[in-house]
PDB file of N, CA and C in Angstrom:
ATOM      1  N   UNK A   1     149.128  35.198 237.976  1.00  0.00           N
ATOM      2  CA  UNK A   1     148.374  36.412 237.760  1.00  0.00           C
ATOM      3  C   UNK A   1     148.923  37.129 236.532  1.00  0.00           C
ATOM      4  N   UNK A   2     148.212  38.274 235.964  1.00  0.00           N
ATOM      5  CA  UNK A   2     148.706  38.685 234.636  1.00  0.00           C
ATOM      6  C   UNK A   2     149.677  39.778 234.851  1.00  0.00           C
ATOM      7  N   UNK A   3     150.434  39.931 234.074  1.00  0.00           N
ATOM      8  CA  UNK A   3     151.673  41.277 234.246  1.00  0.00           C
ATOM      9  C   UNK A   3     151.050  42.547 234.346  1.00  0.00           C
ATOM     10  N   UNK A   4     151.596  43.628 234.872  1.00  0.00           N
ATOM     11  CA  UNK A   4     150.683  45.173 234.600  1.00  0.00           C
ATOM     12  C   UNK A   4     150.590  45.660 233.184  1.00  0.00           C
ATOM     13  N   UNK A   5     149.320  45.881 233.146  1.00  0.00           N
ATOM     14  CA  UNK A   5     148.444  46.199 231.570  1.00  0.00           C
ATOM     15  C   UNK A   5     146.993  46.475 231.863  1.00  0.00           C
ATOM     16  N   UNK A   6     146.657  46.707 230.454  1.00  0.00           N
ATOM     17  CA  UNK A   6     145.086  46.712 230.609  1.00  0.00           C
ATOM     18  C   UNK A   6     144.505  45.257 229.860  1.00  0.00           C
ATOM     19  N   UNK A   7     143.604  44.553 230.269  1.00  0.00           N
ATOM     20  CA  UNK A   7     143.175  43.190 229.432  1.00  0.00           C
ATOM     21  C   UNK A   7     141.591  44.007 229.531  1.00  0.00           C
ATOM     22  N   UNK A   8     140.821  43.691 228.568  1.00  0.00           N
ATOM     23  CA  UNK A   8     139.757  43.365 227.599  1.00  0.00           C
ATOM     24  C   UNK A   8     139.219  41.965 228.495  1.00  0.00           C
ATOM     25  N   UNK A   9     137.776  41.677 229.561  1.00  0.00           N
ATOM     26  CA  UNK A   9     137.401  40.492 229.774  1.00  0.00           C
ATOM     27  C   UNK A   9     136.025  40.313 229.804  1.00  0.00           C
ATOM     28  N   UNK A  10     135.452  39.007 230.046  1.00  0.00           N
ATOM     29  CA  UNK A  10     134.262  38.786 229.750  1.00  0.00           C
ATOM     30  C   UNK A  10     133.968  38.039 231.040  1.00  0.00           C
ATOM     31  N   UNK A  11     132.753  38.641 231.916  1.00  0.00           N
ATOM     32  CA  UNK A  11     132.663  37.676 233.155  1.00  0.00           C
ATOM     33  C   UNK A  11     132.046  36.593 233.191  1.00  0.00           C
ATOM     34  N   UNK A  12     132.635  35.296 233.804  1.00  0.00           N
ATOM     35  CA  UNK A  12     131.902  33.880 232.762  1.00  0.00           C
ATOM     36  C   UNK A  12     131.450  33.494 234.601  1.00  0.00           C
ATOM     37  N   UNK A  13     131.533  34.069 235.861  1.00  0.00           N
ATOM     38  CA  UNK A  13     131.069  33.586 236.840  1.00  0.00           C
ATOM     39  C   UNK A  13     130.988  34.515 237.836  1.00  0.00           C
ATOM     40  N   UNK A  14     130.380  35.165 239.127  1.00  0.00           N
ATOM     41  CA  UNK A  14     130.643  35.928 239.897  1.00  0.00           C
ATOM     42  C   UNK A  14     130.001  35.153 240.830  1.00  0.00           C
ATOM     43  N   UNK A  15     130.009  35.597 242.426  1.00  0.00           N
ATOM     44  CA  UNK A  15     129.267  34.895 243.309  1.00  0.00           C
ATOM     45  C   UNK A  15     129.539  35.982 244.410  1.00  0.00           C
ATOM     46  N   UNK A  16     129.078  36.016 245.843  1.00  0.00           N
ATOM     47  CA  UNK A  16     129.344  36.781 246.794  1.00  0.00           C
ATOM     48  C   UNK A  16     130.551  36.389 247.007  1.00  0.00           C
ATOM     49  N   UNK A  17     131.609  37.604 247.391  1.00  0.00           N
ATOM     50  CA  UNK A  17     132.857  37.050 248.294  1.00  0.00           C
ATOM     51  C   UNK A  17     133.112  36.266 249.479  1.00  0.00           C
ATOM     52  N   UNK A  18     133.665  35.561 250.369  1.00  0.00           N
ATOM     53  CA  UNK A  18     133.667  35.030 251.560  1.00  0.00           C
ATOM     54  C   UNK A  18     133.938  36.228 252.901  1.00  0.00           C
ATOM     55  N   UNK A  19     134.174  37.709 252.265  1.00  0.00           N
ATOM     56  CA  UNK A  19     134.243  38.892 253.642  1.00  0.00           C
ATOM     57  C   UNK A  19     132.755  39.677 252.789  1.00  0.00           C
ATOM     58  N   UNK A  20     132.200  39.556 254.084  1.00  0.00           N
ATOM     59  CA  UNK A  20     130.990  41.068 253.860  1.00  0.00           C
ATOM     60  C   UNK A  20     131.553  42.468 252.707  1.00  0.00           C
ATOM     61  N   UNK A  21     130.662  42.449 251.684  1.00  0.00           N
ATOM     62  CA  UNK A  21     130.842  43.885 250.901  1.00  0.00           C
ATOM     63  C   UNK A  21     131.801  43.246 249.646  1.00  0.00           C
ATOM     64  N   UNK A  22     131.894  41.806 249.756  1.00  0.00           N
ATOM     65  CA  UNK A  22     133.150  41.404 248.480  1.00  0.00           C
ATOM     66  C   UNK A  22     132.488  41.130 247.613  1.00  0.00           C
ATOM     67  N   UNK A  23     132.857  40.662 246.693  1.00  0.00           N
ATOM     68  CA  UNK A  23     132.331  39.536 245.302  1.00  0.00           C
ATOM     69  C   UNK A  23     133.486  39.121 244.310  1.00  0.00           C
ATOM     70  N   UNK A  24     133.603  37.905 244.647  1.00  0.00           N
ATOM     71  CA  UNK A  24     134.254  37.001 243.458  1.00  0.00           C
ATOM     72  C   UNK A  24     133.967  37.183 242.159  1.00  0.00           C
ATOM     73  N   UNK A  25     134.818  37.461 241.301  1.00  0.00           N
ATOM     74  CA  UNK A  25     134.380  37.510 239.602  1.00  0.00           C
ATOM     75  C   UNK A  25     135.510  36.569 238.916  1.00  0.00           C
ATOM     76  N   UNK A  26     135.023  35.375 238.308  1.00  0.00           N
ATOM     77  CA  UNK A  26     135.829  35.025 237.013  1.00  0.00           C
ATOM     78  C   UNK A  26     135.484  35.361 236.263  1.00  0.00           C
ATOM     79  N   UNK A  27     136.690  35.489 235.138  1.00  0.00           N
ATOM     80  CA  UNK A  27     136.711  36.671 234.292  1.00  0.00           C
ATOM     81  C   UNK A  27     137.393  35.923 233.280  1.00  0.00           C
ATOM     82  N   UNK A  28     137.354  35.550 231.628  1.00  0.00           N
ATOM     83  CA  UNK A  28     138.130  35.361 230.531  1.00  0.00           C
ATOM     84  C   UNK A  28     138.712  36.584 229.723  1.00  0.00           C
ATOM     85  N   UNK A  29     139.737  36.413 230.161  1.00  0.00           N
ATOM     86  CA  UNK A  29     140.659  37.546 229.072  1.00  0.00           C
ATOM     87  C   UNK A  29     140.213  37.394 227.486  1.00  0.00           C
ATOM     88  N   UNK A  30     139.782  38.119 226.573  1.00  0.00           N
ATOM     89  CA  UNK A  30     139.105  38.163 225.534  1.00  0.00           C
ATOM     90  C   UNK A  30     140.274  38.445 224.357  1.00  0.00           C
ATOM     91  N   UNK A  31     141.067  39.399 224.353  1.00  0.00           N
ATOM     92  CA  UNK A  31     142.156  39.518 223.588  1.00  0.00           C
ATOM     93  C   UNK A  31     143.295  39.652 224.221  1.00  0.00           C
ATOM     94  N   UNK A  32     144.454  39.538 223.315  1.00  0.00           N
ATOM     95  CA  UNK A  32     145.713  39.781 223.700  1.00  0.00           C
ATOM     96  C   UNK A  32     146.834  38.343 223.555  1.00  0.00           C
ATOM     97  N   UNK A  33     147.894  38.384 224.490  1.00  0.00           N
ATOM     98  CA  UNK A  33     148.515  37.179 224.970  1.00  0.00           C
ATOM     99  C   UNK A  33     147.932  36.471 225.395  1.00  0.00           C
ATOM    100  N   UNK A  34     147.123  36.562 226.682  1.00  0.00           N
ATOM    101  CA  UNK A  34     146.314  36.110 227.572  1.00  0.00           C
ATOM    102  C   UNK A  34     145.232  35.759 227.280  1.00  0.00           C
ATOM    103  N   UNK A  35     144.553  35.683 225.628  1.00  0.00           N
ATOM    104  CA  UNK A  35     143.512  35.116 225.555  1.00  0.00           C
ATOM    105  C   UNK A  35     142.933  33.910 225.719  1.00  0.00           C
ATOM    106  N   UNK A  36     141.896  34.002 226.545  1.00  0.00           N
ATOM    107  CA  UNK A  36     140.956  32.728 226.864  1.00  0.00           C
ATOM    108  C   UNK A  36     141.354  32.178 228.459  1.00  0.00           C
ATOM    109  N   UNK A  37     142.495  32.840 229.073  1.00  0.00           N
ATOM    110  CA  UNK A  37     142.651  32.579 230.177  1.00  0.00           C
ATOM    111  C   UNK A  37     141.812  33.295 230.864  1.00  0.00           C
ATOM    112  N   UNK A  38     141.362  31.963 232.170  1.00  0.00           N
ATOM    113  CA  UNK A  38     140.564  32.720 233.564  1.00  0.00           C
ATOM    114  C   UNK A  38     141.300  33.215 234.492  1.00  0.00           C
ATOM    115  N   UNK A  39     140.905  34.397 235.026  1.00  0.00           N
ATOM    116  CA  UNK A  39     141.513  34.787 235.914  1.00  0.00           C
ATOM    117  C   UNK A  39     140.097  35.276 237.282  1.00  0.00           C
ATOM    118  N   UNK A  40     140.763  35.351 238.263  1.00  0.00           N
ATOM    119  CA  UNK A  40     139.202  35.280 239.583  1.00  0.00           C
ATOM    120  C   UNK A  40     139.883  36.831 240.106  1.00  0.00           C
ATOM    121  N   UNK A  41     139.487  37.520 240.485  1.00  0.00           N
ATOM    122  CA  UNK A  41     139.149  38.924 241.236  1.00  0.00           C
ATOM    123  C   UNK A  41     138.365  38.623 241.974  1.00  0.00           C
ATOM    124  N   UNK A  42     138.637  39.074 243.446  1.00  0.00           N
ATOM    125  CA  UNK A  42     137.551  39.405 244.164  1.00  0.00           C
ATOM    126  C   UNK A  42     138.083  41.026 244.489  1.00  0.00           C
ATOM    127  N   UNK A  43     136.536  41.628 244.420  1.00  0.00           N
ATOM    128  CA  UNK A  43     136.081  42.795 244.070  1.00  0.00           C
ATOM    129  C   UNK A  43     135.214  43.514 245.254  1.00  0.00           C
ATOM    130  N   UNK A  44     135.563  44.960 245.367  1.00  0.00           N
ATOM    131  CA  UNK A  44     133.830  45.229 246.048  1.00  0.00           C
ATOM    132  C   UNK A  44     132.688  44.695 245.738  1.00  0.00           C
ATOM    133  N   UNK A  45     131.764  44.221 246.839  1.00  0.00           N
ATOM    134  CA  UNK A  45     130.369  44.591 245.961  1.00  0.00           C
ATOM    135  C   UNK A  45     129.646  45.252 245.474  1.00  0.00           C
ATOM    136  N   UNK A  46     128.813  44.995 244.119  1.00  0.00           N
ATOM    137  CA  UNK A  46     128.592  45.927 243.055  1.00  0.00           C
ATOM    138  C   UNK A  46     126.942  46.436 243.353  1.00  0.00           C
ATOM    139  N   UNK A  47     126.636  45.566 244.657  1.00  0.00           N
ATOM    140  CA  UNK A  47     125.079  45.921 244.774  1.00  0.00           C
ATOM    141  C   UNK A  47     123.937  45.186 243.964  1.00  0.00           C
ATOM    142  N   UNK A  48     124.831  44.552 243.000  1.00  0.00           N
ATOM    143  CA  UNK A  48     124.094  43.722 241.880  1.00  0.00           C
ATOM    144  C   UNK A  48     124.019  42.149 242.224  1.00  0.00           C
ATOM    145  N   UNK A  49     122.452  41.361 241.640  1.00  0.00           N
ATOM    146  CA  UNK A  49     122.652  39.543 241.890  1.00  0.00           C
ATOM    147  C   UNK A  49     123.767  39.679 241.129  1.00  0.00           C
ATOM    148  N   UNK A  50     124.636  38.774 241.606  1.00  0.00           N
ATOM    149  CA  UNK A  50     125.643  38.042 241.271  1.00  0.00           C
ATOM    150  C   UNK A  50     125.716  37.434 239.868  1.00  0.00           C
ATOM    151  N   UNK A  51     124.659  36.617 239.367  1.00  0.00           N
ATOM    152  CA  UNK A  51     123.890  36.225 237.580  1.00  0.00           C
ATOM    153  C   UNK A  51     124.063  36.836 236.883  1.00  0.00           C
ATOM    154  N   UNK A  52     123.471  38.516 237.813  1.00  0.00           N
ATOM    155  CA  UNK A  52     123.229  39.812 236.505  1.00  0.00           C
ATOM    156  C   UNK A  52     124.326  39.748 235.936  1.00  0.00           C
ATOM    157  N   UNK A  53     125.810  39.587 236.499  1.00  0.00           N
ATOM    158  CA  UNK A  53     126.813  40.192 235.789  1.00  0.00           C
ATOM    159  C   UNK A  53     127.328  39.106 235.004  1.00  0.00           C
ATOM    160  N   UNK A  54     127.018  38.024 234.621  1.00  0.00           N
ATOM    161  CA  UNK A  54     127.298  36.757 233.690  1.00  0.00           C
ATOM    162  C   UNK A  54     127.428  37.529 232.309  1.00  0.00           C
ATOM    163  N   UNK A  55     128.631  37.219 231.465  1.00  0.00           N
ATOM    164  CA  UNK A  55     128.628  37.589 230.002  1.00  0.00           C
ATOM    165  C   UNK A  55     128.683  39.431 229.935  1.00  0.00           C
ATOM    166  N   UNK A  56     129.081  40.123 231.255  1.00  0.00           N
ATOM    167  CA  UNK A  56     129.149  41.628 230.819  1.00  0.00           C
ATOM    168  C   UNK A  56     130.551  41.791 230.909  1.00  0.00           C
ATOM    169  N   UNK A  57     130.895  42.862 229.937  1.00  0.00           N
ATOM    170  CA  UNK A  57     132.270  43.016 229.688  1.00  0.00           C
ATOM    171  C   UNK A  57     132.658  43.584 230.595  1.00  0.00           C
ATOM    172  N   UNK A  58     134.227  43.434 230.712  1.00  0.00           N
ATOM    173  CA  UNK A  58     134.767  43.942 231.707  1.00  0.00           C
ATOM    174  C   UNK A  58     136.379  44.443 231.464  1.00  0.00           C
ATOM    175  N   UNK A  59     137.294  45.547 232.244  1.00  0.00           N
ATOM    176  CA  UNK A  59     138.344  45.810 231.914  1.00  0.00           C
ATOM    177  C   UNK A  59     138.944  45.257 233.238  1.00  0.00           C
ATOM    178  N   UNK A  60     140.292  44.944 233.016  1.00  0.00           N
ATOM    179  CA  UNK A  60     141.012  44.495 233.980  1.00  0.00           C
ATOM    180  C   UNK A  60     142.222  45.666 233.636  1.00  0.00           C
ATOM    181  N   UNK A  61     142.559  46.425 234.995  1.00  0.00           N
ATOM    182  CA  UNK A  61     143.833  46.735 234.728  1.00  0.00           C
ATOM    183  C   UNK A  61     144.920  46.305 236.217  1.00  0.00           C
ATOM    184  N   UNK A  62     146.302  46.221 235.391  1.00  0.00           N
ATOM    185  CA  UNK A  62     146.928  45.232 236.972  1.00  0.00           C
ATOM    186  C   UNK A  62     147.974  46.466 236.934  1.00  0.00           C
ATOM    187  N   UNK A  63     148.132  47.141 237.985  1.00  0.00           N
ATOM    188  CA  UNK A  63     149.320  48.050 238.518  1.00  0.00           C
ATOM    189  C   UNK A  63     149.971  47.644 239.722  1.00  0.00           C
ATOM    190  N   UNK A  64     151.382  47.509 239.591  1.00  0.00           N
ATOM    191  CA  UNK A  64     151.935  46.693 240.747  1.00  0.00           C
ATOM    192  C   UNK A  64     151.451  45.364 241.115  1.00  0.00           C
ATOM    193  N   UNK A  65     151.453  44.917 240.111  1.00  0.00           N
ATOM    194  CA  UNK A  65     150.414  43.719 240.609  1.00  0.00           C
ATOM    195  C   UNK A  65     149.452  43.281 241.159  1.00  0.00           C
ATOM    196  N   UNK A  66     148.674  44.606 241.512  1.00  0.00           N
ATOM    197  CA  UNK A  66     147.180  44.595 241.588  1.00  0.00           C
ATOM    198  C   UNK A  66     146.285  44.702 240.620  1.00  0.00           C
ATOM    199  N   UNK A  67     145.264  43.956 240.663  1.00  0.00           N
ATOM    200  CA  UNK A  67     144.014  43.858 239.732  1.00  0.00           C
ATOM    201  C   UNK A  67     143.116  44.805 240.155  1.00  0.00           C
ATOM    202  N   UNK A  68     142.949  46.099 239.092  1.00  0.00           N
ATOM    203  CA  UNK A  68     141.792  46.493 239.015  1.00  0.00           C
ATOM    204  C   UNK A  68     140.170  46.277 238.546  1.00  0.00           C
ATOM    205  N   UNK A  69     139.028  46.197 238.550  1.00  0.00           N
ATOM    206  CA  UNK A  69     138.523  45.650 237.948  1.00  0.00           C
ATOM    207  C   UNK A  69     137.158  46.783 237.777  1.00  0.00           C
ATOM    208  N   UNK A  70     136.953  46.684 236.427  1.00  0.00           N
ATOM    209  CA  UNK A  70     135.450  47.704 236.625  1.00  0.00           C
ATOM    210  C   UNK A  70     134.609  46.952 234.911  1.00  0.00           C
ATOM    211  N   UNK A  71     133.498  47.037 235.393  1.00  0.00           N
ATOM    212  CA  UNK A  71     132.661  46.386 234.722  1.00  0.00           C
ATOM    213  C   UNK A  71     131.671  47.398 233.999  1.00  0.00           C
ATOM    214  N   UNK A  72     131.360  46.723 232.639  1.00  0.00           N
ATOM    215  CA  UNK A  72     130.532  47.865 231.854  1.00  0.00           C
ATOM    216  C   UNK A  72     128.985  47.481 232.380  1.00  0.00           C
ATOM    217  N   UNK A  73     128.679  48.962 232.037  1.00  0.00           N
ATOM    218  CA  UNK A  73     126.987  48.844 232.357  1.00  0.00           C
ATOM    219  C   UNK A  73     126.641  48.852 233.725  1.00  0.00           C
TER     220      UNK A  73
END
């Protein structure tokens, strides 16, 4: 998983989570150290198809080694 920071990502897959209200997001880190690495979040659900969010940017921030995740648009 990535160290605590903020990463810059691009979502290249999402799908429903495996618990009610989740969703899986892979995600490519876009700049930094970490560029071009995937990393997977699972996330609340956003209420959105799962497709819609293909190719929308996204910020990752990790505190304590948790992944935050919030998506533009």
């Amino acid at each position: 998983m990535l160290e605590d920071g903020t990463y810059d990502a691009i979502v290249v897959d999402a799908d429903h989570g495996p618990e009610a209200g989740s969703l899986v997001v892979e995600l490519a880190i876009a700049a930094g150290e970490h560029k071009g690495e995937v990393v997977s979040i699972t996330a609340p659900d956003t209420g959105r198809d799962p497709l819609d969010l293909l190719a929308v940017p996204a910020t990752i921030v990790v505190a304590d080694g948790r992944p935050r995740l919030t998506l533009e648009g």
